[in-house]
Protein backbone atom coordinates (compact mmCIF):
# COMPACT_ATOMS: atom_id res chain seq x y z
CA UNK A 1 268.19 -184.26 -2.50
CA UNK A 2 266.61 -183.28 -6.12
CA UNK A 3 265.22 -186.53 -6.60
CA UNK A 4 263.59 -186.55 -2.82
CA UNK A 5 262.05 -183.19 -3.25
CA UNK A 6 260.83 -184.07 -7.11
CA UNK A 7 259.28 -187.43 -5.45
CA UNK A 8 257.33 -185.47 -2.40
CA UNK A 9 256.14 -182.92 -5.03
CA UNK A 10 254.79 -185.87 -7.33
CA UNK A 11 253.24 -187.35 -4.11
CA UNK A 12 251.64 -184.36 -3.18
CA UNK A 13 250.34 -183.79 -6.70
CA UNK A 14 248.84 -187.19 -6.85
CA UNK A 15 247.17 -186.60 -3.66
CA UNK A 16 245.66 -183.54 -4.30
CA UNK A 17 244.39 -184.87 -8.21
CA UNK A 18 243.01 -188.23 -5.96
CA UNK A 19 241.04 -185.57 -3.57
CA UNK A 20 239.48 -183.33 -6.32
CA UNK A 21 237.99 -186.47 -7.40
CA UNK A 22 236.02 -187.34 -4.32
CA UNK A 23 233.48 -185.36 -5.02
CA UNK A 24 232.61 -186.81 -8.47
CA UNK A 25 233.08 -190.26 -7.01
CA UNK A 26 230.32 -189.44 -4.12
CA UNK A 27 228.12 -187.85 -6.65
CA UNK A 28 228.04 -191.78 -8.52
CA UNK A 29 226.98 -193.03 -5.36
CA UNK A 30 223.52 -193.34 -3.97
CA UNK A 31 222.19 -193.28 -0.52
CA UNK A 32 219.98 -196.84 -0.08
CA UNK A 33 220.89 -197.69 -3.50
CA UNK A 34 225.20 -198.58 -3.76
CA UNK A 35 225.93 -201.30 -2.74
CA UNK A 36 229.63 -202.48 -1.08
CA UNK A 37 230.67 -203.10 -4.90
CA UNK A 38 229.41 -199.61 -5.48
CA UNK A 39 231.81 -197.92 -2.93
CA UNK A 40 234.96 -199.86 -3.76
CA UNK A 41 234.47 -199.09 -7.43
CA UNK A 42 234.35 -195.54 -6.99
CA UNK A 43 236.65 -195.47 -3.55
CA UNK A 44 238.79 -198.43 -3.95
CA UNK A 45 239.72 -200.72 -0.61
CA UNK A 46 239.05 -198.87 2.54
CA UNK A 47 241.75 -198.05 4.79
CA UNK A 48 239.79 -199.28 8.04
CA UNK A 49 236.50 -200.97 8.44
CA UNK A 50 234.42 -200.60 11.94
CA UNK A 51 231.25 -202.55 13.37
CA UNK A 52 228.22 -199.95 12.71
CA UNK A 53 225.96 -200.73 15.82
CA UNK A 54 222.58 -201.82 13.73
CA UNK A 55 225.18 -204.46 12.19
CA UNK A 56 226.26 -202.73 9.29
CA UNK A 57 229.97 -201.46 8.87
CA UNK A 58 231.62 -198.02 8.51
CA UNK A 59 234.48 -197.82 5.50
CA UNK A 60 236.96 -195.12 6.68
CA UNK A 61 238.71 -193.26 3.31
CA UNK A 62 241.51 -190.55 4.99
CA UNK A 63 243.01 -188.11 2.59
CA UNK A 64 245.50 -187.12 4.97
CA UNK A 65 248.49 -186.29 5.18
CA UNK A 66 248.05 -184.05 1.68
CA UNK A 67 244.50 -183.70 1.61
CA UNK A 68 242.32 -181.90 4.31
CA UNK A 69 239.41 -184.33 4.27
CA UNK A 70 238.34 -188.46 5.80
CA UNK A 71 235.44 -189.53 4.59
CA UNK A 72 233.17 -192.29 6.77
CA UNK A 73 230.77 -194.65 4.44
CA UNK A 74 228.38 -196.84 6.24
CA UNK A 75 226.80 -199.76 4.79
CA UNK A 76 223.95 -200.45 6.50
CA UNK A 77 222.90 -204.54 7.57
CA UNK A 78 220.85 -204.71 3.92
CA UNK A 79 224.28 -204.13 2.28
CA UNK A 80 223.47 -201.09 1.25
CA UNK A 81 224.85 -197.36 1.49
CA UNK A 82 223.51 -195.66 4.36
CA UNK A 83 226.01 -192.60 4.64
CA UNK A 84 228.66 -190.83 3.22
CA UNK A 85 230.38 -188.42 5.11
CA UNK A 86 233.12 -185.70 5.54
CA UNK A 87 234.05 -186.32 9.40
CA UNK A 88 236.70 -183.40 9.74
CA UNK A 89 234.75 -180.31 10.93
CA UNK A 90 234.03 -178.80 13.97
CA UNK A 91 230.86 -180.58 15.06
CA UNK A 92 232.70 -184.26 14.93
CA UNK A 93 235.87 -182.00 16.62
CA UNK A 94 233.10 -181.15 19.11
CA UNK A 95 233.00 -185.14 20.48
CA UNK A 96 236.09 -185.28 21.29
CA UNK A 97 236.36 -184.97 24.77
CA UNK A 98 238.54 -185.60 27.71
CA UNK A 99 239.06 -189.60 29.12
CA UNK A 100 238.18 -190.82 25.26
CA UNK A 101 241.21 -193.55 24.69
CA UNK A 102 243.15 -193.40 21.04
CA UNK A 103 240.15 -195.77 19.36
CA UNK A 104 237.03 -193.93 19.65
CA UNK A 105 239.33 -190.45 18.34
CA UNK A 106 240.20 -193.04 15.59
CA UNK A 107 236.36 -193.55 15.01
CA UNK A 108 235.32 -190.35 14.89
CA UNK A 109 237.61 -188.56 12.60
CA UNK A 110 239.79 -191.20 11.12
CA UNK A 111 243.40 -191.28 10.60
CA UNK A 112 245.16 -188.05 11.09
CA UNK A 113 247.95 -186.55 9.08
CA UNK A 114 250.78 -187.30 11.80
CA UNK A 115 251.34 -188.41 15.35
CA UNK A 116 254.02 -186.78 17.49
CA UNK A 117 256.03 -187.55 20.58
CA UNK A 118 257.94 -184.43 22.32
CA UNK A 119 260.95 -185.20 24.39
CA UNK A 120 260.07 -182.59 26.76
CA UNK A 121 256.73 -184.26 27.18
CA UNK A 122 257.04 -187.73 27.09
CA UNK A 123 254.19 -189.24 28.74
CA UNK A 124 251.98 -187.22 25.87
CA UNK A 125 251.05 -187.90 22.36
CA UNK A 126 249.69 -185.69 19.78
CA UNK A 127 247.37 -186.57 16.73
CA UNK A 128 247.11 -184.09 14.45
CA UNK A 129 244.42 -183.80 11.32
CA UNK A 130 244.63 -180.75 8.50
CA UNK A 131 241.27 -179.77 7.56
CA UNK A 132 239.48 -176.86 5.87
CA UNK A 133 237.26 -174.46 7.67
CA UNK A 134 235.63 -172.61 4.86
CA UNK A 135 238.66 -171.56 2.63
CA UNK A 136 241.12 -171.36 5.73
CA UNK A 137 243.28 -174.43 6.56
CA UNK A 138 243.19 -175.49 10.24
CA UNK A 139 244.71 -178.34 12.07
CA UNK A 140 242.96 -179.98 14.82
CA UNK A 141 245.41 -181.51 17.29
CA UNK A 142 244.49 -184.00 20.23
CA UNK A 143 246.89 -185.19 23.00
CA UNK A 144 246.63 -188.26 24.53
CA UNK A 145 248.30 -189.18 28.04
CA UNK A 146 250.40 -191.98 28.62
CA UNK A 147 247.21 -194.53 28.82
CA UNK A 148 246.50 -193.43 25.59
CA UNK A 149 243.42 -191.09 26.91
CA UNK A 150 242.75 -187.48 25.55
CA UNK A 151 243.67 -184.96 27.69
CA UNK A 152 242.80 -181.95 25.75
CA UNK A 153 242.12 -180.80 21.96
CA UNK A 154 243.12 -177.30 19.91
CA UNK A 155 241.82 -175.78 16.43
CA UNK A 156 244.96 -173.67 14.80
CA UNK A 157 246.00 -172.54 11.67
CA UNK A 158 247.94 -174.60 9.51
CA UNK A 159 251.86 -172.79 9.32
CA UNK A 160 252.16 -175.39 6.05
CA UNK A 161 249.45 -173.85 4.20
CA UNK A 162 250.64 -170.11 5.35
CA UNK A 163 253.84 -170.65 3.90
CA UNK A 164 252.93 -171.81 0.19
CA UNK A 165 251.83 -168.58 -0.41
């Protein structure tokens, strides 16, 4: 059980040193200027890419389950950074609304931290993302029905981060 405990810590540390980073890797990169080259160098291989509709793509980076951040960079058609963005915050929480199926969440905000299943509800999913709101840690959960449609989204605290301290 030592060795399991020691490993999670050591995971959670590298996480956390990877995050702290993002923000010097962002400040190397240039908006109209990086190129696809660019962005790996400084973000490595995306975890998902997505069709941009003016033909350019969309490189998803999650930090989760550790981190409290996903960033979204969009190369435009030219090749060329268009966008860099932190998606987890209340006005990208804001789109997600009821009858949206698992995909577009996915689009907007990335992978999340966990899924769920609860035995007492099992025609329901939850998707749940940790993210900061100022200095406070939050988690934003969605639940999806049984076709995989969101039926309903909540901001709350995050117990995790409550009981570190």
């Amino acid at each position: 059980m030592v060795s399991k405990r020691w490993t999670a810590a050591t995971l959670a540390a590298l996480c956390l040193v990877l995050v702290a980073c993002d923000p010097q890797r962002a400040a190397r990169l240039e908006e109209g200027l990086s190129t696809e080259a660019d962005v790996r160098r400084e973000f490595g291989a995306p975890a998902a890419v997505f069709n941009a509709p003016d033909g350019g793509r969309i490189f998803e980076y999650p930090r989760q389950p550790e981190g409290q951040t996903n960033y979204f960079i969009t190369l435009g058609a030219d090749g060329k950074m268009s966008a860099l963005r932190q998606v987890l915050k209340p006005s990208e929480f804001a789109r997600v609304q009821p009858g949206l199926d698992k995909a577009e969440v996915r689009r907007l905000l990335g992978k999340p931290a966990r899924t769920a299943r609860y035995d007492l509800k099992p025609d329901e999913e939850q998707w749940v993302w940790r993210w900061l709101d100022a200095q406070q840690a939050k988690l934003f959960t969605v639940t999806f029905d049984r076709d995989g449609k969101v039926l309903s989204s909540a901001v709350s605290d995050d117990a995790s981060e409550l009981n570190r301290n």
